[in-house]
Protein backbone atom coordinates (compact mmCIF):
# COMPACT_ATOMS: atom_id res chain seq x y z
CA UNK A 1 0.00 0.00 0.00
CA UNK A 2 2.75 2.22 0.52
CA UNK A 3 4.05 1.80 -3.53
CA UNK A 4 0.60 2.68 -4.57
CA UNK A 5 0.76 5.96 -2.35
CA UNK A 6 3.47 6.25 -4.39
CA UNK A 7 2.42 5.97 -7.40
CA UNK A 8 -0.11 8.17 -6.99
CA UNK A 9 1.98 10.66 -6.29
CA UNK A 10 3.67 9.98 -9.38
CA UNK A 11 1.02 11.60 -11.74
CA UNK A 12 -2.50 9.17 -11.33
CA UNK A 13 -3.82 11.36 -8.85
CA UNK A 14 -3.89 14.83 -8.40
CA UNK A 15 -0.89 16.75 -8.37
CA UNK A 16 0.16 18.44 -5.71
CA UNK A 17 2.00 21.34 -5.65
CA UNK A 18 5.64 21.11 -3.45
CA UNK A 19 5.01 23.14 -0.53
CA UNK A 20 7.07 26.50 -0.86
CA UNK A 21 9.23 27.97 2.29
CA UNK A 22 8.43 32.05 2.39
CA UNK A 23 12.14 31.88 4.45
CA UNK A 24 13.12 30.18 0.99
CA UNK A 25 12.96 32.43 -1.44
CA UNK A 26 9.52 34.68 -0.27
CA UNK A 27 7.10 36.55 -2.09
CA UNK A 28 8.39 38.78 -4.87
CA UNK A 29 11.76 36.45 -4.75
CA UNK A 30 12.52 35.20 -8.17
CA UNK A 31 14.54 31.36 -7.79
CA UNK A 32 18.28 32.28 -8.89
CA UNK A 33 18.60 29.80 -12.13
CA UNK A 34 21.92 28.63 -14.56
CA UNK A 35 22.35 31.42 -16.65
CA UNK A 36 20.08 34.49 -15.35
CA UNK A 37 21.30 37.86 -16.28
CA UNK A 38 22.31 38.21 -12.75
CA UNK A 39 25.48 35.26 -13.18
CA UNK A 40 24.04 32.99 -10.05
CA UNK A 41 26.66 29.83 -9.50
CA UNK A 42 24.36 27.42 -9.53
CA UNK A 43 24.75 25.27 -12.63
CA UNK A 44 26.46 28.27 -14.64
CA UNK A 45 29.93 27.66 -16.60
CA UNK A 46 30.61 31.52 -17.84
CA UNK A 47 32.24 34.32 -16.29
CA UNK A 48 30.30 36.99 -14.52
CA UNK A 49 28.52 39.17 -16.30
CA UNK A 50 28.58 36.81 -19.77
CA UNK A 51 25.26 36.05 -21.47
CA UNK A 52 25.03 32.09 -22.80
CA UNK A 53 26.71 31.89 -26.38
CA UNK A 54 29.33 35.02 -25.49
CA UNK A 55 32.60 34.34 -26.97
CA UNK A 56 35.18 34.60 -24.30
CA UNK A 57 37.66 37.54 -24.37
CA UNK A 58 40.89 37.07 -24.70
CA UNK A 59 43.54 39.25 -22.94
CA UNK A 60 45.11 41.39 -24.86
CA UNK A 61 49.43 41.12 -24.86
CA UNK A 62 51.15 43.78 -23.72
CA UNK A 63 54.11 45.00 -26.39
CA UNK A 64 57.13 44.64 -25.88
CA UNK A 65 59.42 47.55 -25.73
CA UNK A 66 62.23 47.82 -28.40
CA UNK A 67 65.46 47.28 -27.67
CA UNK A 68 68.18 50.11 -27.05
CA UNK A 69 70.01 48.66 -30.02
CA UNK A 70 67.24 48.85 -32.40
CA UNK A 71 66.18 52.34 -30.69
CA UNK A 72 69.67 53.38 -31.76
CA UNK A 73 69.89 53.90 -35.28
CA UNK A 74 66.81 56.28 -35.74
CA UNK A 75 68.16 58.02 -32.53
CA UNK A 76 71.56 58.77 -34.88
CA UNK A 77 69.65 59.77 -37.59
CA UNK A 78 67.61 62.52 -35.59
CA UNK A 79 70.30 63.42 -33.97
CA UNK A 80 72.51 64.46 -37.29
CA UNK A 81 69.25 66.25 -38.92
CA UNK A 82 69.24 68.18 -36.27
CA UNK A 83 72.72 68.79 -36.10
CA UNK A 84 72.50 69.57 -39.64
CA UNK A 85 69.41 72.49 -39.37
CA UNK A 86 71.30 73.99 -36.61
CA UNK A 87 74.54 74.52 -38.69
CA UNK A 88 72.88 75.39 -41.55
CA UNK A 89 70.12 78.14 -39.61
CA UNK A 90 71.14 78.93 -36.59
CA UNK A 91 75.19 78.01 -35.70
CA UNK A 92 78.24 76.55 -37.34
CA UNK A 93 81.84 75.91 -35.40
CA UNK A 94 85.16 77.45 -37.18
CA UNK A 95 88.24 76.45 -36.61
CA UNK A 96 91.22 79.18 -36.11
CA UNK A 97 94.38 78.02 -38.29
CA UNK A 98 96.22 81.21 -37.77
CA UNK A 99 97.55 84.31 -35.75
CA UNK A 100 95.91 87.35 -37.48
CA UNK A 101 93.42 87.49 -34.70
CA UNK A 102 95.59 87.35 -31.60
CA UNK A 103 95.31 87.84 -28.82
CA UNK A 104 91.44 87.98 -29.65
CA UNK A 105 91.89 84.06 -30.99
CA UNK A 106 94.00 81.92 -30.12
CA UNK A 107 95.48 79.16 -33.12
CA UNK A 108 93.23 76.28 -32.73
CA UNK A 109 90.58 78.30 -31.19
CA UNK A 110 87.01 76.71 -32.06
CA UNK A 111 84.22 79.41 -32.40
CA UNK A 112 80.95 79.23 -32.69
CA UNK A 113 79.20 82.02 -35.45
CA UNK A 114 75.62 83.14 -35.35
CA UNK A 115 74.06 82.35 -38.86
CA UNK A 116 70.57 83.22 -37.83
CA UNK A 117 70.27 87.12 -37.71
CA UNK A 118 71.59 87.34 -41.21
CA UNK A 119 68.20 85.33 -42.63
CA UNK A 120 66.24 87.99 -40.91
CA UNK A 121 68.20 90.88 -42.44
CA UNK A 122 71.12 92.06 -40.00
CA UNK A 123 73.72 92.85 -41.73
CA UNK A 124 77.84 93.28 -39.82
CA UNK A 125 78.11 96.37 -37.61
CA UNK A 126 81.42 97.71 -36.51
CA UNK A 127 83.71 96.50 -33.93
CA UNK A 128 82.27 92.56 -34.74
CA UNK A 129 83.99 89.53 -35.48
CA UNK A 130 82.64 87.98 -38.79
CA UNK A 131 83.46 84.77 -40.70
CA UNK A 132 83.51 85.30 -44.17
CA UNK A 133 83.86 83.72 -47.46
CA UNK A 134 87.33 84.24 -49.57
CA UNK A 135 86.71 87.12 -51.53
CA UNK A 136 89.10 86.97 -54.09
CA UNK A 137 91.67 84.36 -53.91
CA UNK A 138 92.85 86.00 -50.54
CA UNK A 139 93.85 82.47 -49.30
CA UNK A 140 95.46 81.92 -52.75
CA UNK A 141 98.95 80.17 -52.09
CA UNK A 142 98.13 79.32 -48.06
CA UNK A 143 98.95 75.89 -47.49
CA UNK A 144 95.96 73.51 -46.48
CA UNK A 145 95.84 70.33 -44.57
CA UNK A 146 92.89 68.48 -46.73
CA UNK A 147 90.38 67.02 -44.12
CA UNK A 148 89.72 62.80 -43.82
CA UNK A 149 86.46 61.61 -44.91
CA UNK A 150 85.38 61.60 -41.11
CA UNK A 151 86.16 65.41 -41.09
CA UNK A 152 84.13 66.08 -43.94
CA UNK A 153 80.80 64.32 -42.60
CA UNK A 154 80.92 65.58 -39.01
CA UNK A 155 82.28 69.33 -40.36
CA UNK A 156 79.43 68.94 -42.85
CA UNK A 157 76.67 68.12 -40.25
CA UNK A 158 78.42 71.01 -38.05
CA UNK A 159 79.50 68.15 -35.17
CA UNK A 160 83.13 69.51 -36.12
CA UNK A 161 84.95 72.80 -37.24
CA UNK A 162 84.26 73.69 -40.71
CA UNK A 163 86.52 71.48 -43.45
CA UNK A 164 85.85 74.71 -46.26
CA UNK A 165 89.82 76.49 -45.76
CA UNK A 166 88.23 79.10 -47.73
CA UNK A 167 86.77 80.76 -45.07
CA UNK A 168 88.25 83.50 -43.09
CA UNK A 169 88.03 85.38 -39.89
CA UNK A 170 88.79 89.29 -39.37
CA UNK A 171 87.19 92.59 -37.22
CA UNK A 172 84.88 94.77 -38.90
CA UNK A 173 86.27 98.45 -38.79
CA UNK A 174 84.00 100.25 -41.44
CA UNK A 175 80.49 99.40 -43.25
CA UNK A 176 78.80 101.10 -45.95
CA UNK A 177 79.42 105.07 -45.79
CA UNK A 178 82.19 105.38 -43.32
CA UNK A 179 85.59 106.54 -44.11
CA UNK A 180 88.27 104.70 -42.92
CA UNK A 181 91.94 105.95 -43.01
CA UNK A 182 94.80 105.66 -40.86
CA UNK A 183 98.81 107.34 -41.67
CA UNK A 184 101.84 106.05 -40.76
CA UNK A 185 101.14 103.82 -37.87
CA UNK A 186 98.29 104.96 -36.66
CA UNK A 187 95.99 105.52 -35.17
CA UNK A 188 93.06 104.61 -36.97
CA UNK A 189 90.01 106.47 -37.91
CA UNK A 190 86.76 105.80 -38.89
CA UNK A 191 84.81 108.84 -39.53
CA UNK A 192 87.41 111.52 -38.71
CA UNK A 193 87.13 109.80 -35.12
CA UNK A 194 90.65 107.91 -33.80
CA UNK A 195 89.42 104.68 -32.43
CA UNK A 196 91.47 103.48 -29.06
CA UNK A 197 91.76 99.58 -29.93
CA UNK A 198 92.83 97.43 -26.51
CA UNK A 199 92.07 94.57 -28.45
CA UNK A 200 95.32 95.10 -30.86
CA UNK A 201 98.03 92.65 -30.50
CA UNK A 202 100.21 93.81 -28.29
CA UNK A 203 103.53 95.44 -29.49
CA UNK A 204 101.66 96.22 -32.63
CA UNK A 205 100.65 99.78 -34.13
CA UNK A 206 97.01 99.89 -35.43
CA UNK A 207 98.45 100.57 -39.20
CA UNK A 208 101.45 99.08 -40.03
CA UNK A 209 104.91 101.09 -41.35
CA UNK A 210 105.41 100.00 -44.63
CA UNK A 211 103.80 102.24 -47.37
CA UNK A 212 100.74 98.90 -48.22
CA UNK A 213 99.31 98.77 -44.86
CA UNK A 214 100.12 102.40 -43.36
CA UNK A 215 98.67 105.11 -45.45
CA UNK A 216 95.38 104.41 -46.92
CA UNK A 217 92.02 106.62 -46.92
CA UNK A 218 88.83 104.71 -48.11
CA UNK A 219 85.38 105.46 -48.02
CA UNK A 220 83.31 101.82 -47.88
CA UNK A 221 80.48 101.21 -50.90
CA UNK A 222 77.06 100.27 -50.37
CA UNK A 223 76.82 96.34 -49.61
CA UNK A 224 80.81 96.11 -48.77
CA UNK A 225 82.71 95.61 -45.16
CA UNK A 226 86.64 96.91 -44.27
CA UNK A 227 87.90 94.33 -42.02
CA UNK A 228 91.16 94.33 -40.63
CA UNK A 229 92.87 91.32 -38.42
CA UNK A 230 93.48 92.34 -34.67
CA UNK A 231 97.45 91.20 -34.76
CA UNK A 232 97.79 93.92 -37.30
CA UNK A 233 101.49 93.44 -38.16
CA UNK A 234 100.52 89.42 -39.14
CA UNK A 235 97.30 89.75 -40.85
CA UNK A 236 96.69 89.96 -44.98
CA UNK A 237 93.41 92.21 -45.00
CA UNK A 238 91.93 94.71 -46.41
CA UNK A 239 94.62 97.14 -46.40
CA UNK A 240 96.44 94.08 -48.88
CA UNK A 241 93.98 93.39 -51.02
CA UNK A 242 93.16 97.10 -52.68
CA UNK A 243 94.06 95.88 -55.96
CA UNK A 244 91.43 93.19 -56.07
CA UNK A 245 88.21 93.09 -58.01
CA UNK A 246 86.65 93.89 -54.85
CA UNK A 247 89.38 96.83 -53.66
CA UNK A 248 89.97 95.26 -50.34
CA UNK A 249 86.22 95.57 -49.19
CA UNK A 250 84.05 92.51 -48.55
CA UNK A 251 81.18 92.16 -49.77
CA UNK A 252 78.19 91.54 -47.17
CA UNK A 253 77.03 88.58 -49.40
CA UNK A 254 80.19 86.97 -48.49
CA UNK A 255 79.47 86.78 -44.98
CA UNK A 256 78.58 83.57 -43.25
CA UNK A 257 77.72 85.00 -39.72
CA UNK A 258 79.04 86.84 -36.58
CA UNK A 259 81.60 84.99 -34.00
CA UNK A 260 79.65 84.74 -30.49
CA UNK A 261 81.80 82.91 -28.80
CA UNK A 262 85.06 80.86 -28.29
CA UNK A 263 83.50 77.32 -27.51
CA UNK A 264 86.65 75.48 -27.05
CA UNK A 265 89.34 74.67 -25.18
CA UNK A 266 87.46 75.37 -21.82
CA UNK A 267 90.43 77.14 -20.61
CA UNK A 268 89.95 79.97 -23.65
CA UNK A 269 86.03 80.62 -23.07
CA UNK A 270 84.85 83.63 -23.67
CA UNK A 271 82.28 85.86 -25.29
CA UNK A 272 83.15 88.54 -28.57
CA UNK A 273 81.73 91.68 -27.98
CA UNK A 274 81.97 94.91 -29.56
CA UNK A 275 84.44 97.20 -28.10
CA UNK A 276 83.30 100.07 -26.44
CA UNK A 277 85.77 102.10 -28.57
CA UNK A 278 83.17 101.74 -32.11
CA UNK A 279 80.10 103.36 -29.82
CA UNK A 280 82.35 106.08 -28.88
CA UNK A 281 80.05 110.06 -29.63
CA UNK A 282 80.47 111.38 -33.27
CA UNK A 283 81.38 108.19 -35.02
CA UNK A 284 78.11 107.70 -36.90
CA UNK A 285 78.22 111.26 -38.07
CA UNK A 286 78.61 110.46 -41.60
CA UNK A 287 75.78 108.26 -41.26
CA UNK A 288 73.52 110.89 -39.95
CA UNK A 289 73.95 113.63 -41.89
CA UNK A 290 72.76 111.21 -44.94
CA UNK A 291 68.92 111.05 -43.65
CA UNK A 292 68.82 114.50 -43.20
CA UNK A 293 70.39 115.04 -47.02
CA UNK A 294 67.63 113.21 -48.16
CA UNK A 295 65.05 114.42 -46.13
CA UNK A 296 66.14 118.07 -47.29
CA UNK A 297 65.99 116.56 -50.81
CA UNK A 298 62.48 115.29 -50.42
CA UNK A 299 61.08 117.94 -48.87
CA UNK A 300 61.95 120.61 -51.66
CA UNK A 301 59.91 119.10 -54.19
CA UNK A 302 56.94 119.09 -51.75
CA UNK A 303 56.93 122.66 -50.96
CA UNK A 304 57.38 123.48 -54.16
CA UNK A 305 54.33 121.63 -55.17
CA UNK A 306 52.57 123.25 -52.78
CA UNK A 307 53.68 126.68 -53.24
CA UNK A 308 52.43 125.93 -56.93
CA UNK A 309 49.07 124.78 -56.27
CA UNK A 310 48.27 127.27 -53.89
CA UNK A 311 49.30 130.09 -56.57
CA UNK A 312 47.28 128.65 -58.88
CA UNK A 313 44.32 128.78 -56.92
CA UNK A 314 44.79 132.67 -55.85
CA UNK A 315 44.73 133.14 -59.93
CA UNK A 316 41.60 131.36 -60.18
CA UNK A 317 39.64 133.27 -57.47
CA UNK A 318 40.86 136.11 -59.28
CA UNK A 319 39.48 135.37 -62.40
CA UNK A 320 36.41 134.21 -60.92
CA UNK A 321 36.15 137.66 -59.19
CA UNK A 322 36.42 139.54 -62.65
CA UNK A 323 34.14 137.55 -64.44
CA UNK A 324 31.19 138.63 -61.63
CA UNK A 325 32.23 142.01 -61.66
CA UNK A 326 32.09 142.58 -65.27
CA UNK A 327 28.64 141.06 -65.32
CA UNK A 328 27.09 143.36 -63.03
């Protein structure tokens, strides 16, 4: 009797529901099955969160960071463009292979010249250091030590001194408009105006004795420099070159930039300024008087213009005034 009690139970008689525990689940309580949204344990296989038929993610691998070695390469190339817009915008090292500059340079002197004002206009001002170009064969007959085929790439990306020997280094005395002269051995004048010059080597005269380099009198073109080396009795410039096609003067063209600085050795560092003897009262005079000239010249025409017009209008009114009075 007990199997058929059973049985019944089974699904002959009427089925009865389970009896439900309110300290079970409750009312309101929905039964936590595998795979509801809310990722209950209880048969489920995925990960929190997943929905059934999500594809598993897969990590992701972090990269792995070149190697110094490989880094190295592009790090050499970046490093020579850069080296190579600097010299060719902004600064270039020169090398100093002789005397004419002492004791302003030293031989083997390395100096650094600033090749960016010149893009933006400046052009050399007196008492400054320049590196130039040869201007006419000035160098002709010097003897040069040709550079290895390292020198040539590193002076080319501007890591080393300059390997172009054509290239020298002097003072700038006058610019375009100035008169420069100096008899016997000195002193020198720019402008009427005798310069004091500390900076010449010393033992030296400003203007040397022999008849080449101690009597001149020039007065510098438009677009030209007069440059003369500080160790006056040991340097070929303009005073030696007056028979050239450019009569001693360089032209500003030929300019690469102005000397800043002496970069190396450490024990020679120092800055180039301009000597306080080229901002000295009365030294620009020439210079001056030229705006004026032409501001004289201008205003001539004007007035007389002026003077015209008005004239002609006074003869006007007059006629005007006859015409009226002839009508009445």
């Amino acid at each position: 009797m007990g199997d058929l009690a059973v049985g019944a139970r089974s699904g002959h008689g009427p089925e009865e529901q389970p009896e439900r525990s309110d300290d079970a689940t409750g009312p309101g309580v929905t039964d936590h099955t595998p795979g509801s949204d809310d990722g209950g344990a209880a048969g489920g296989s995925g990960a929190a969160g997943e929905r059934p038929g999500d594809v598993p993610r897969t990590p992701k691998k972090a990269k792995k960071p070149r190697s110094f070695w490989k880094e190295l390469p592009l790090l050499i190339l970046i490093a020579l463009v850069l080296a190579l817009l600097i010299k060719t915008f902004l600064v270039q090292a020169f090398s100093i292979p002789s005397g004419s500059m002492q004791n302003t340079l030293q031989i083997g002197d390395r100096v650094l010249v600033d090749k960016l004002t010149p893009w933006f206009g400046s052009k050399p001002e007196r008492g400054e250091v320049i590196v130039f170009n040869d201007p006419d064969q000035w160098l002709e007959g010097e003897p040069t030590k040709p550079p290895n085929a390292a020198q040539k790439v590193l002076s080319w990306v501007g890591l080393m001194p300059s390997a172009d020997e054509k290239d020298l280094i002097k003072r700038v005395v006058g610019v375009s408009g100035d008169t420069v002269e100096c008899k016997g051995t000195g002193p020198l004048k720019v402008n009427g105006k005798a310069l004091n010059e500390p900076y010449v080597f010393p033992g030296n005269t400003p203007c040397s004795a022999d008849g080449v380099g101690g009597t001149f009198k020039v007065k510098v073109p438009e677009g030209k420099v007069w440059v003369m080396g500080d160790h006056r009795q040991d340097s070929l410039d303009s005073r030696y070159h007056q028979n050239d096609k450019n009569q001693g003067f360089v032209p500003v063209d030929n300019v690469v930039g102005r000397a800043i600085v002496v970069a190396w050795p450490p024990t020679h560092w120092s800055t180039l300024p301009v000597p306080d003897t080229f901002d000295q009262s009365g030294i620009n005079a020439a210079a001056n008087v030229a705006p004026g000239a032409l501001g004289l010249a201008g205003a001539v025409p004007l007035v007389l213009w002026r003077r015209r017009r008005t004239n002609r209008s006074v003869t006007e009114g007059n006629t005007r005034v006859s015409e009226v009075t002839s009508a009445r």
